[in-house]
PDB file of N, CA and C in Angstrom:
ATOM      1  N   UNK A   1       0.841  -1.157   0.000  1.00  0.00           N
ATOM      2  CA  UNK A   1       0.000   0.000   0.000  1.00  0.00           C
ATOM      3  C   UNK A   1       0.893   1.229   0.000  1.00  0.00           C
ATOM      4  N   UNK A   2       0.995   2.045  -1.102  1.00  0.00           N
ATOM      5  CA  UNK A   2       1.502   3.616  -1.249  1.00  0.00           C
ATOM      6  C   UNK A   2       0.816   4.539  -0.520  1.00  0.00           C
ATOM      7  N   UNK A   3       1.579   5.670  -0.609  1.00  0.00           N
ATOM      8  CA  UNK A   3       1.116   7.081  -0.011  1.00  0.00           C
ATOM      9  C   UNK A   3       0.023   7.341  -0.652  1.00  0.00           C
ATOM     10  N   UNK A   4      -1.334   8.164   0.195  1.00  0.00           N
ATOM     11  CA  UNK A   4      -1.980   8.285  -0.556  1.00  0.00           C
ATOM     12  C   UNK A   4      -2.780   9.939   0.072  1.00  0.00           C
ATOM     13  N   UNK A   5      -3.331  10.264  -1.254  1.00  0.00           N
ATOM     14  CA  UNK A   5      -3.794  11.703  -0.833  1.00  0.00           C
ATOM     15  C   UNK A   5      -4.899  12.189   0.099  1.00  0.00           C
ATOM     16  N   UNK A   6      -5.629  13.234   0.215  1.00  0.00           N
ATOM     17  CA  UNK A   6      -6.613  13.399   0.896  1.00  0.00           C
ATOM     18  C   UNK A   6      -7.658  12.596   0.118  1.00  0.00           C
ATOM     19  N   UNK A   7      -7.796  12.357  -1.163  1.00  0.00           N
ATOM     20  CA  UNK A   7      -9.153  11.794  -1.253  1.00  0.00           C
ATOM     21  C   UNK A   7      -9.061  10.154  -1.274  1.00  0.00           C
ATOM     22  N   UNK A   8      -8.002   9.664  -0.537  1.00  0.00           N
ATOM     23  CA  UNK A   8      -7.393   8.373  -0.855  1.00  0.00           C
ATOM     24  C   UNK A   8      -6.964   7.996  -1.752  1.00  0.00           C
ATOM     25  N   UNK A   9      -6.710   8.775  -2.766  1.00  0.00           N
ATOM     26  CA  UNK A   9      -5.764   8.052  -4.073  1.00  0.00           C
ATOM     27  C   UNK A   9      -4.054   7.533  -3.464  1.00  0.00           C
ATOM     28  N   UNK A  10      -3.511   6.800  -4.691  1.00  0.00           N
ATOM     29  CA  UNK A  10      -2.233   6.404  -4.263  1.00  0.00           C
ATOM     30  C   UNK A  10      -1.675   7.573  -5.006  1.00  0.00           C
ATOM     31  N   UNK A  11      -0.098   8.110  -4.258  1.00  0.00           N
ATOM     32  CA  UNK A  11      -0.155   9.195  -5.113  1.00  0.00           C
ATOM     33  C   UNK A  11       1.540   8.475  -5.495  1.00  0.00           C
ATOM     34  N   UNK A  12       1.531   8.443  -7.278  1.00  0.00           N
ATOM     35  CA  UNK A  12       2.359   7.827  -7.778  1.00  0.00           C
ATOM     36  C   UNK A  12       4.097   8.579  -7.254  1.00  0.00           C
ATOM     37  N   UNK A  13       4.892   7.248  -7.366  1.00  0.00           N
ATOM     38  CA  UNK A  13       6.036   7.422  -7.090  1.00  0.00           C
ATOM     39  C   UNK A  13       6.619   7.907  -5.505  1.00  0.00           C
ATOM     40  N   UNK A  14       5.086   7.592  -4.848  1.00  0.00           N
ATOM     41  CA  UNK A  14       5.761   8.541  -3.141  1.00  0.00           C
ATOM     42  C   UNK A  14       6.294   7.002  -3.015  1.00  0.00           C
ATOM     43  N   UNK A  15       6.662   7.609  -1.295  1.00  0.00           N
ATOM     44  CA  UNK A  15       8.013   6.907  -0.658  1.00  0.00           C
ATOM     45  C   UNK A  15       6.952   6.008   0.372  1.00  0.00           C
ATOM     46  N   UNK A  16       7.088   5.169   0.782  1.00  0.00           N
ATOM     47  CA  UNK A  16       6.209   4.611   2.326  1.00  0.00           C
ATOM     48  C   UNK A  16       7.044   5.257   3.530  1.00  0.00           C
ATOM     49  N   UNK A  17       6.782   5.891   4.242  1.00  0.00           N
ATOM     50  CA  UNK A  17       7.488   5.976   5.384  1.00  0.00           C
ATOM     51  C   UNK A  17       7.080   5.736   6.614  1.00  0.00           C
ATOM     52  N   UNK A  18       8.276   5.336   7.731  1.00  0.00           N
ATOM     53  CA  UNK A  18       8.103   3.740   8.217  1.00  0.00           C
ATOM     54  C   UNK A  18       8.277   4.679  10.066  1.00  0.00           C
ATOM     55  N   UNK A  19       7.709   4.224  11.321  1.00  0.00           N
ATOM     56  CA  UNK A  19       8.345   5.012  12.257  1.00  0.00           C
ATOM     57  C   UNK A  19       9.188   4.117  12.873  1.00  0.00           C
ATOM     58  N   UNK A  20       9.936   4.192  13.443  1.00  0.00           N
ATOM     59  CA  UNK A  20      11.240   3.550  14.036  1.00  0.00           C
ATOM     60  C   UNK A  20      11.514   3.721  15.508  1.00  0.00           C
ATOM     61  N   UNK A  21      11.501   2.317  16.128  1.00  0.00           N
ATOM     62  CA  UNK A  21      11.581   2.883  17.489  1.00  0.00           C
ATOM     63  C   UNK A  21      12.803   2.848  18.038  1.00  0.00           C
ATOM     64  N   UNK A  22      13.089   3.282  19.458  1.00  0.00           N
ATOM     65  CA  UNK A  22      14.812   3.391  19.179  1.00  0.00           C
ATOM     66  C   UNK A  22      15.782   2.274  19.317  1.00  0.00           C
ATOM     67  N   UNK A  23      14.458   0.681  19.484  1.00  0.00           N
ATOM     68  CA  UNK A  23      15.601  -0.513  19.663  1.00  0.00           C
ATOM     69  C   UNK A  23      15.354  -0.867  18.453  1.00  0.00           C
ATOM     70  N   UNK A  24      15.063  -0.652  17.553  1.00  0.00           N
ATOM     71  CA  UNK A  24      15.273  -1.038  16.304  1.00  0.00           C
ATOM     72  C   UNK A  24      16.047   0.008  15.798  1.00  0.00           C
ATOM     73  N   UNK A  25      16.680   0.799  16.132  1.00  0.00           N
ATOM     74  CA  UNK A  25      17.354   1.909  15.696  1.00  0.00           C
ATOM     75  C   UNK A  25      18.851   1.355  15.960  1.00  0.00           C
ATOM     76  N   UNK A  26      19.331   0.681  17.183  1.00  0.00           N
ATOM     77  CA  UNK A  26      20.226   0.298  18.223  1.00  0.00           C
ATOM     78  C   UNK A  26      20.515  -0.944  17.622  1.00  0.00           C
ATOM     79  N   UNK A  27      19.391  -1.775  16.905  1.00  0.00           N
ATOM     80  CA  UNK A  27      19.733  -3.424  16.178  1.00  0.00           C
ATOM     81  C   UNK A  27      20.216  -3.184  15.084  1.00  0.00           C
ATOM     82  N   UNK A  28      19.813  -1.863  14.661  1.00  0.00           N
ATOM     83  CA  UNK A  28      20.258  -1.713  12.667  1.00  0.00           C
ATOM     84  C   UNK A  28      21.480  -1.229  12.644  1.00  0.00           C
ATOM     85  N   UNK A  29      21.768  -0.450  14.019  1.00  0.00           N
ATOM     86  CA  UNK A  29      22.840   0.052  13.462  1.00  0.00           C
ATOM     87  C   UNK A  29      24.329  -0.870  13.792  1.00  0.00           C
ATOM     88  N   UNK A  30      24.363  -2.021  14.074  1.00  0.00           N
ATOM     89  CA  UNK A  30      25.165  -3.086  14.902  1.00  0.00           C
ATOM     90  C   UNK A  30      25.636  -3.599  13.228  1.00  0.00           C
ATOM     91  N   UNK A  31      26.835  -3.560  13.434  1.00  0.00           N
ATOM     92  CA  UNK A  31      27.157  -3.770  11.456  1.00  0.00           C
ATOM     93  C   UNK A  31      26.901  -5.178  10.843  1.00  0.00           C
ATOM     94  N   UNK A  32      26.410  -6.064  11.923  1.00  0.00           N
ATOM     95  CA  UNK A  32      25.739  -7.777  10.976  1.00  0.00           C
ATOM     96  C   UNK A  32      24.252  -6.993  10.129  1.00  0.00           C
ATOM     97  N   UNK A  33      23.548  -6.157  10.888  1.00  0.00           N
ATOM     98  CA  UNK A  33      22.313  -5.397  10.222  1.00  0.00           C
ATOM     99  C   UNK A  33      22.209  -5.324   9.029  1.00  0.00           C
ATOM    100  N   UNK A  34      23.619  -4.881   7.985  1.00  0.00           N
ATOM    101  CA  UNK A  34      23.471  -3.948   6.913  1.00  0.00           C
ATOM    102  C   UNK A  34      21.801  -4.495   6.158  1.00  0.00           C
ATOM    103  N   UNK A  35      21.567  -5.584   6.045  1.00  0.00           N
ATOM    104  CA  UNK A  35      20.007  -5.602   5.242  1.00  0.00           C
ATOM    105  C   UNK A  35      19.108  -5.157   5.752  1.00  0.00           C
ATOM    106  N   UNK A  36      19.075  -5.187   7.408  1.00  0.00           N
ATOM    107  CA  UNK A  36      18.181  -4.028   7.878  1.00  0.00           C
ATOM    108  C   UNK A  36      17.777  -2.654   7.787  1.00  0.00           C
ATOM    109  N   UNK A  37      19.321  -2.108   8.089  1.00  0.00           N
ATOM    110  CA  UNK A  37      19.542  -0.909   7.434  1.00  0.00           C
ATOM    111  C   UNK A  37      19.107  -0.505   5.535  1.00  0.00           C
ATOM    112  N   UNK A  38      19.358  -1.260   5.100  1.00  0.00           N
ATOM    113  CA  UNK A  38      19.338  -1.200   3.392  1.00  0.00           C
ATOM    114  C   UNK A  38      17.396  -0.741   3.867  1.00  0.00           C
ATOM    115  N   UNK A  39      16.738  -1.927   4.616  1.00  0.00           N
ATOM    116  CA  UNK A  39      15.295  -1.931   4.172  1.00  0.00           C
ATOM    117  C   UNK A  39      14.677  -0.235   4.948  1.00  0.00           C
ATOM    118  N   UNK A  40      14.995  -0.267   6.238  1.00  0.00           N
ATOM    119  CA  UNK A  40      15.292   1.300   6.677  1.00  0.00           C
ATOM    120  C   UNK A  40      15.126   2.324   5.593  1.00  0.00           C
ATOM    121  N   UNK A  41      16.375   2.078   4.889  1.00  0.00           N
ATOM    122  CA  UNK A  41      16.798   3.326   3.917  1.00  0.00           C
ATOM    123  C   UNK A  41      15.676   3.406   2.736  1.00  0.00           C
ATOM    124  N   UNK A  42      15.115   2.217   2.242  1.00  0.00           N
ATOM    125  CA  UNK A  42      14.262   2.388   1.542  1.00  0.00           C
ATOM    126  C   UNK A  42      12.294   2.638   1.826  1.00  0.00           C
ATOM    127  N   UNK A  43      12.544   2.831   3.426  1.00  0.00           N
ATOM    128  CA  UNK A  43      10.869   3.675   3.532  1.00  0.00           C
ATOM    129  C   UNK A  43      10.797   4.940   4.466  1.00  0.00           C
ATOM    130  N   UNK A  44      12.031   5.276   3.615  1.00  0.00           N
ATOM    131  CA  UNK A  44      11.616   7.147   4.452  1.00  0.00           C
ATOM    132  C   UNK A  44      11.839   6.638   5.708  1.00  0.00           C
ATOM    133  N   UNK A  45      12.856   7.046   6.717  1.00  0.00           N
ATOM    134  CA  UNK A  45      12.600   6.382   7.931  1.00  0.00           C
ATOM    135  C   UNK A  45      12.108   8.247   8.824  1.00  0.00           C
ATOM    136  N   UNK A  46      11.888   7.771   9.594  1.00  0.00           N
ATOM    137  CA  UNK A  46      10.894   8.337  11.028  1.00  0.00           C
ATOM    138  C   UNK A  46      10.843   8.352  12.268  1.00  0.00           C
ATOM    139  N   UNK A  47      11.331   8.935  13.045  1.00  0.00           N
ATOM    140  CA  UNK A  47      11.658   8.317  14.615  1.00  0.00           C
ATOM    141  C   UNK A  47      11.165   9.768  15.080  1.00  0.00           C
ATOM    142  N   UNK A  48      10.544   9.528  16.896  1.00  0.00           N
ATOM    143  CA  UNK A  48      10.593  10.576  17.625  1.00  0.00           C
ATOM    144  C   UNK A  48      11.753  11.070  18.269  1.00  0.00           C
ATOM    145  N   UNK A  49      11.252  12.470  18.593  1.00  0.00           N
ATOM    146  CA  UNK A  49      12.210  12.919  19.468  1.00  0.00           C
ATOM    147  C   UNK A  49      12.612  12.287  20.686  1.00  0.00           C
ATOM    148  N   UNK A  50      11.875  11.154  21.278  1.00  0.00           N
ATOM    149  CA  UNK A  50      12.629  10.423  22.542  1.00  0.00           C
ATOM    150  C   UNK A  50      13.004   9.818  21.897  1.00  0.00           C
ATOM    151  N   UNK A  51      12.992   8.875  20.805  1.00  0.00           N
ATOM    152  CA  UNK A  51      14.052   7.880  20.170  1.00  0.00           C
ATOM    153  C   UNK A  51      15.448   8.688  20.286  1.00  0.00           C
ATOM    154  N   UNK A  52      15.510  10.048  19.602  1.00  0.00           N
ATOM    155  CA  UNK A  52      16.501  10.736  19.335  1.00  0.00           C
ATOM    156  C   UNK A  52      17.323  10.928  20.995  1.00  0.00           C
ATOM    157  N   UNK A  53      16.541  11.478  21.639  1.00  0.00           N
ATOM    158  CA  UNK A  53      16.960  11.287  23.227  1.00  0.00           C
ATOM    159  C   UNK A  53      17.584  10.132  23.709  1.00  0.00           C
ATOM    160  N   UNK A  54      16.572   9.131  23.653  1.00  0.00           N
ATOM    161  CA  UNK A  54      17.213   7.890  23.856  1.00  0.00           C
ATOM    162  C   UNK A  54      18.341   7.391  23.577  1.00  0.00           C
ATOM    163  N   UNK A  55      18.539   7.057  22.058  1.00  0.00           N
ATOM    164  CA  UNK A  55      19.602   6.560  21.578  1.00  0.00           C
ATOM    165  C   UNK A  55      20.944   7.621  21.945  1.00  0.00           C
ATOM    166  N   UNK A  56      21.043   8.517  21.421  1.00  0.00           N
ATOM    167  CA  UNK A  56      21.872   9.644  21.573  1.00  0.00           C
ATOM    168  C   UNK A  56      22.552  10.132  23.312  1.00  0.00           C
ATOM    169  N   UNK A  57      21.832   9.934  24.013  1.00  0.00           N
ATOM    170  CA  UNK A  57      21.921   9.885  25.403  1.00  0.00           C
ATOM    171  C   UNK A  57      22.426   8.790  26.178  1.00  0.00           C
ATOM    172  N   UNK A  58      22.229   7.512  25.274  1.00  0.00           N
ATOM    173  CA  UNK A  58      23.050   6.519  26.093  1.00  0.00           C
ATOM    174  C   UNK A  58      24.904   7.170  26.375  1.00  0.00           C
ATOM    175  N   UNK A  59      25.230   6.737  27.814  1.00  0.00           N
ATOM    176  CA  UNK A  59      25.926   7.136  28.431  1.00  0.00           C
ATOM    177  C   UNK A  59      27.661   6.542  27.968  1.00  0.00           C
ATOM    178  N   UNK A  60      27.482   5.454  27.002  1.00  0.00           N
ATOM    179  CA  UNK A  60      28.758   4.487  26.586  1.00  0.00           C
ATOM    180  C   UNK A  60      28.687   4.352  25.498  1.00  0.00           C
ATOM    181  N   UNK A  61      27.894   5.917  24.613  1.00  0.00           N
ATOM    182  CA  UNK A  61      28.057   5.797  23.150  1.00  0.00           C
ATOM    183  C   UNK A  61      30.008   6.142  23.011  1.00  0.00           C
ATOM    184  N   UNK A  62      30.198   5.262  21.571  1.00  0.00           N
ATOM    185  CA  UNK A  62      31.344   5.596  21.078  1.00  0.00           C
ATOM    186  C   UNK A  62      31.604   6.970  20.570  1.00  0.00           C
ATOM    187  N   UNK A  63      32.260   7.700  20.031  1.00  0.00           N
ATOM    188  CA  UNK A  63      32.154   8.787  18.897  1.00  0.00           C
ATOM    189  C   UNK A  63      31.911   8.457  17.744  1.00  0.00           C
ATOM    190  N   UNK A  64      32.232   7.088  17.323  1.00  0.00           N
ATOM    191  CA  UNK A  64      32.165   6.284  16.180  1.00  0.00           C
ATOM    192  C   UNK A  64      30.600   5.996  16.150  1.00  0.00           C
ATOM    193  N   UNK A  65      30.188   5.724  16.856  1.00  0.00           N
ATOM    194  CA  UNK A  65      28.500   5.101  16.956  1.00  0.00           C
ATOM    195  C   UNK A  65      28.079   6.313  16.809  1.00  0.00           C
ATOM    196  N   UNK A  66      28.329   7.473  17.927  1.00  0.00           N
ATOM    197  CA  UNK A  66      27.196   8.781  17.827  1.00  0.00           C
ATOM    198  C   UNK A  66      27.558   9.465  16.433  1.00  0.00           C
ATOM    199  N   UNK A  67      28.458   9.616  15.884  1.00  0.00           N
ATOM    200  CA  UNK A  67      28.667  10.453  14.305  1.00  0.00           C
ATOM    201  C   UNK A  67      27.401   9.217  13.358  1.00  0.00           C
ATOM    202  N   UNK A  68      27.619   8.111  13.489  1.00  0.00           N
ATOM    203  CA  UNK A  68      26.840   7.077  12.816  1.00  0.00           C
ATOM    204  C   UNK A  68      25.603   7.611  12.397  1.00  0.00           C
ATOM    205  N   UNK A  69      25.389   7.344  14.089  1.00  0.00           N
ATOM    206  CA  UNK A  69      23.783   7.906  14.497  1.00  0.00           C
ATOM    207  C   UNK A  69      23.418   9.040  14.511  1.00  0.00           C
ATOM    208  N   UNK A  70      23.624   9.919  14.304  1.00  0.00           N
ATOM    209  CA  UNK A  70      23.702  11.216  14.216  1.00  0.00           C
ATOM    210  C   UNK A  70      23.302  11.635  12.436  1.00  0.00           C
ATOM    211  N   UNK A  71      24.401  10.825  11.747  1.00  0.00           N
ATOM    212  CA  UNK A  71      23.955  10.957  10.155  1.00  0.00           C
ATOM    213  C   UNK A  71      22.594  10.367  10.028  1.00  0.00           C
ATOM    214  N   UNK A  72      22.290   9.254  10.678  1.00  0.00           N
ATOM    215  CA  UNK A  72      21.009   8.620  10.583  1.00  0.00           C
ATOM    216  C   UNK A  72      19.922   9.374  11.083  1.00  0.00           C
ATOM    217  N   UNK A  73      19.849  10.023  12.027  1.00  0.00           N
ATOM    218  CA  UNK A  73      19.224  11.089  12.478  1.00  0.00           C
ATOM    219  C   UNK A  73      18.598  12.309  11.831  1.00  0.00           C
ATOM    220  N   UNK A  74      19.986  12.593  11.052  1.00  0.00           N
ATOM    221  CA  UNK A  74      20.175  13.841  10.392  1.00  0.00           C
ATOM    222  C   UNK A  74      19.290  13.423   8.800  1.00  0.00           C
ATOM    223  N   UNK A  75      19.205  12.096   8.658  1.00  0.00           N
ATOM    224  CA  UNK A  75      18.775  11.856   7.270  1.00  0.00           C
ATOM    225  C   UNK A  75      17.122  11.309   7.226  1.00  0.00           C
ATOM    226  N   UNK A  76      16.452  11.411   8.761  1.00  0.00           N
ATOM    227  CA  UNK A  76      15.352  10.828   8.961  1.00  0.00           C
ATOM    228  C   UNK A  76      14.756  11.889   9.604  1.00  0.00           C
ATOM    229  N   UNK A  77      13.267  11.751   9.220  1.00  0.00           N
ATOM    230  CA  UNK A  77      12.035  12.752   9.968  1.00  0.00           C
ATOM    231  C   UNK A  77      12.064  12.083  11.161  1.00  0.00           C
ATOM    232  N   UNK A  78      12.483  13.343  12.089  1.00  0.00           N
ATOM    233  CA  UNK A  78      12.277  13.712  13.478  1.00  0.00           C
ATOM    234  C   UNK A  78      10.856  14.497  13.591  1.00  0.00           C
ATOM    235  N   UNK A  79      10.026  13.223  14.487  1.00  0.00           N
ATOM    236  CA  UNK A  79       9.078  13.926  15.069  1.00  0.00           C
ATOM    237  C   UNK A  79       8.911  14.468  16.107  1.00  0.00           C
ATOM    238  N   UNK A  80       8.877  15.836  16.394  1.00  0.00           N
ATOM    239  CA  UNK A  80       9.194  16.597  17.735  1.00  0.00           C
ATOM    240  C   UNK A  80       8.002  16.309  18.768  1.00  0.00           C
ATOM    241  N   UNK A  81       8.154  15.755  19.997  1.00  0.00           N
ATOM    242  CA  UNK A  81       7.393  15.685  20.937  1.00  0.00           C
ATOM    243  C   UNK A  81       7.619  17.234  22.010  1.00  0.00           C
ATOM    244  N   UNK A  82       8.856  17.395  22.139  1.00  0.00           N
ATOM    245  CA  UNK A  82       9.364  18.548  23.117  1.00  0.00           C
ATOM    246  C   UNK A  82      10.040  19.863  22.440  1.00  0.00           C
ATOM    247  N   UNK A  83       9.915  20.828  22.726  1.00  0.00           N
ATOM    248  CA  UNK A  83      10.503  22.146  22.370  1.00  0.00           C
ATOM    249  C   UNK A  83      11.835  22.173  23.416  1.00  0.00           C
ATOM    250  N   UNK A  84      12.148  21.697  24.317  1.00  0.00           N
ATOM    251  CA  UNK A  84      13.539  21.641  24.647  1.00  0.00           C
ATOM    252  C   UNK A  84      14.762  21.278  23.517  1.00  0.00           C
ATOM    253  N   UNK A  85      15.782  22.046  23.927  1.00  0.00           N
ATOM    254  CA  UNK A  85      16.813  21.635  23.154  1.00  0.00           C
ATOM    255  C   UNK A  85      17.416  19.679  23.291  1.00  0.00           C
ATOM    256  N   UNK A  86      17.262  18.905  22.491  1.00  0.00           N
ATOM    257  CA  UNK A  86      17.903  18.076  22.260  1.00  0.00           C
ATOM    258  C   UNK A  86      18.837  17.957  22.659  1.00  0.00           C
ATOM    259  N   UNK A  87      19.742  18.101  22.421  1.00  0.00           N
ATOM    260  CA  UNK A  87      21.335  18.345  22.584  1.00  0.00           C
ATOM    261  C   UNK A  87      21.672  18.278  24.176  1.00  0.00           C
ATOM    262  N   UNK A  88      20.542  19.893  25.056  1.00  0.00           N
ATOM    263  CA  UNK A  88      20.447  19.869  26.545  1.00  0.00           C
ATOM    264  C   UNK A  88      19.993  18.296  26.775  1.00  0.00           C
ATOM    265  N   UNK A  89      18.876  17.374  26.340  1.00  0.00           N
ATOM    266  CA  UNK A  89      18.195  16.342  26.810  1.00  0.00           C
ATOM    267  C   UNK A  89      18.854  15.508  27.052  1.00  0.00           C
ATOM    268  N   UNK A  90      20.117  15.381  25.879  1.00  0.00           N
ATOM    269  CA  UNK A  90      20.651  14.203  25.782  1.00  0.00           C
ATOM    270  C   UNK A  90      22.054  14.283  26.838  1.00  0.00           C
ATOM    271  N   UNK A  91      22.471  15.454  26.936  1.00  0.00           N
ATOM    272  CA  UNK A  91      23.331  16.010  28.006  1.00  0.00           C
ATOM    273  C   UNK A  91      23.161  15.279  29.062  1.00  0.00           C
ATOM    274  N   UNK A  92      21.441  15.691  29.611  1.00  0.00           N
ATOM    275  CA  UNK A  92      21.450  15.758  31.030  1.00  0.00           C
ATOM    276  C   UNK A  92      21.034  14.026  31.384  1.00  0.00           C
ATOM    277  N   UNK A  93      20.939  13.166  30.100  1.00  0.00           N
ATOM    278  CA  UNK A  93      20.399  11.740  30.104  1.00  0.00           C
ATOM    279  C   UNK A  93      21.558  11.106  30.253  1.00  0.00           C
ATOM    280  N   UNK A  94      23.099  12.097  29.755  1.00  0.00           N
ATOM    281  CA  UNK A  94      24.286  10.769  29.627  1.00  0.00           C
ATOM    282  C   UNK A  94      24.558  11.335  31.680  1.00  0.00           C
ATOM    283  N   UNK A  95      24.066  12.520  31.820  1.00  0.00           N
ATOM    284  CA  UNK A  95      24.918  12.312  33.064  1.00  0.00           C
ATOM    285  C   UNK A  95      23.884  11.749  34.005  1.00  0.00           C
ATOM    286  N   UNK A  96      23.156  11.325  34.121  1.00  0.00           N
ATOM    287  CA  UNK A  96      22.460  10.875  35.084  1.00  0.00           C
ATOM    288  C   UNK A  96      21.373  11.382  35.765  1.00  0.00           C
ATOM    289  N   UNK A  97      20.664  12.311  34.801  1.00  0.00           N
ATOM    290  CA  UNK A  97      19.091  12.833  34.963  1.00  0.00           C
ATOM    291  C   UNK A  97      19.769  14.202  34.928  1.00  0.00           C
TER     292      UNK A  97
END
C-alpha cells in the first residue's frame, strides 16, 4: 500500500514511510544489520524525538556510533514531541538525569 492523498488516491512514485523505534534503531545500526539498514533506507525512515533522546543519550556511546547515528538522524524525519533543546536532553540523560 503507497502514499496516498486526501481523497485516498495512491499518489504515484511517493516513498512509504516507516516510524522507528529506538531498539530497532540500536539493532540496525550493529554492522551484521546492513540488510536491515538497506530496508530502513528504503521507507523514508521516522523516529521521535525520545528515540533521538534515547539513543543519543546513552551514556557508553562511542564517537564512532554517535557520528553514525547522528547521520542517521540527520537523514530521517524527526518527530518533535518537546521544544527543549535536544542536545540539553541528551546532556542531562548521559549524566544521570
Amino acid at each position: 500500500m503507497g502514499a496516498r492523498d486526501k481523497s485516498g488516491q495512491v499518489i504515484a512514485g511517493a516513498r512509504r514511510m516507516m516510524l522507528i523505534d529506538s531498539n530497532i534503531i540500536i539493532y540496525a545500526a550493529q554492522p551484521e544489520h546492513a540488510g536491515l539498514r538497506e530496508f530502513i533506507a528504503e521507507h523514508s525512515p521516522c523516529v521521535s524525538a525520545v528515540s533521538y533522546v534515547e539513543v543519543l543519550g546513552f551514556h557508553d556511546l562511542s564517537e564512532q556510533d554517535r557520528a553514525h547515528l547522528e547521520a542517521f538522524f540527520f537523514a530521517s524525519t524527526v518527530f518533535p514531541l518537546l521544544r527543549l533543546s535536544w542536545a540539553r536532553l541528551c546532556n542531562c540523560a548521559r549524566q544521570g538525569g
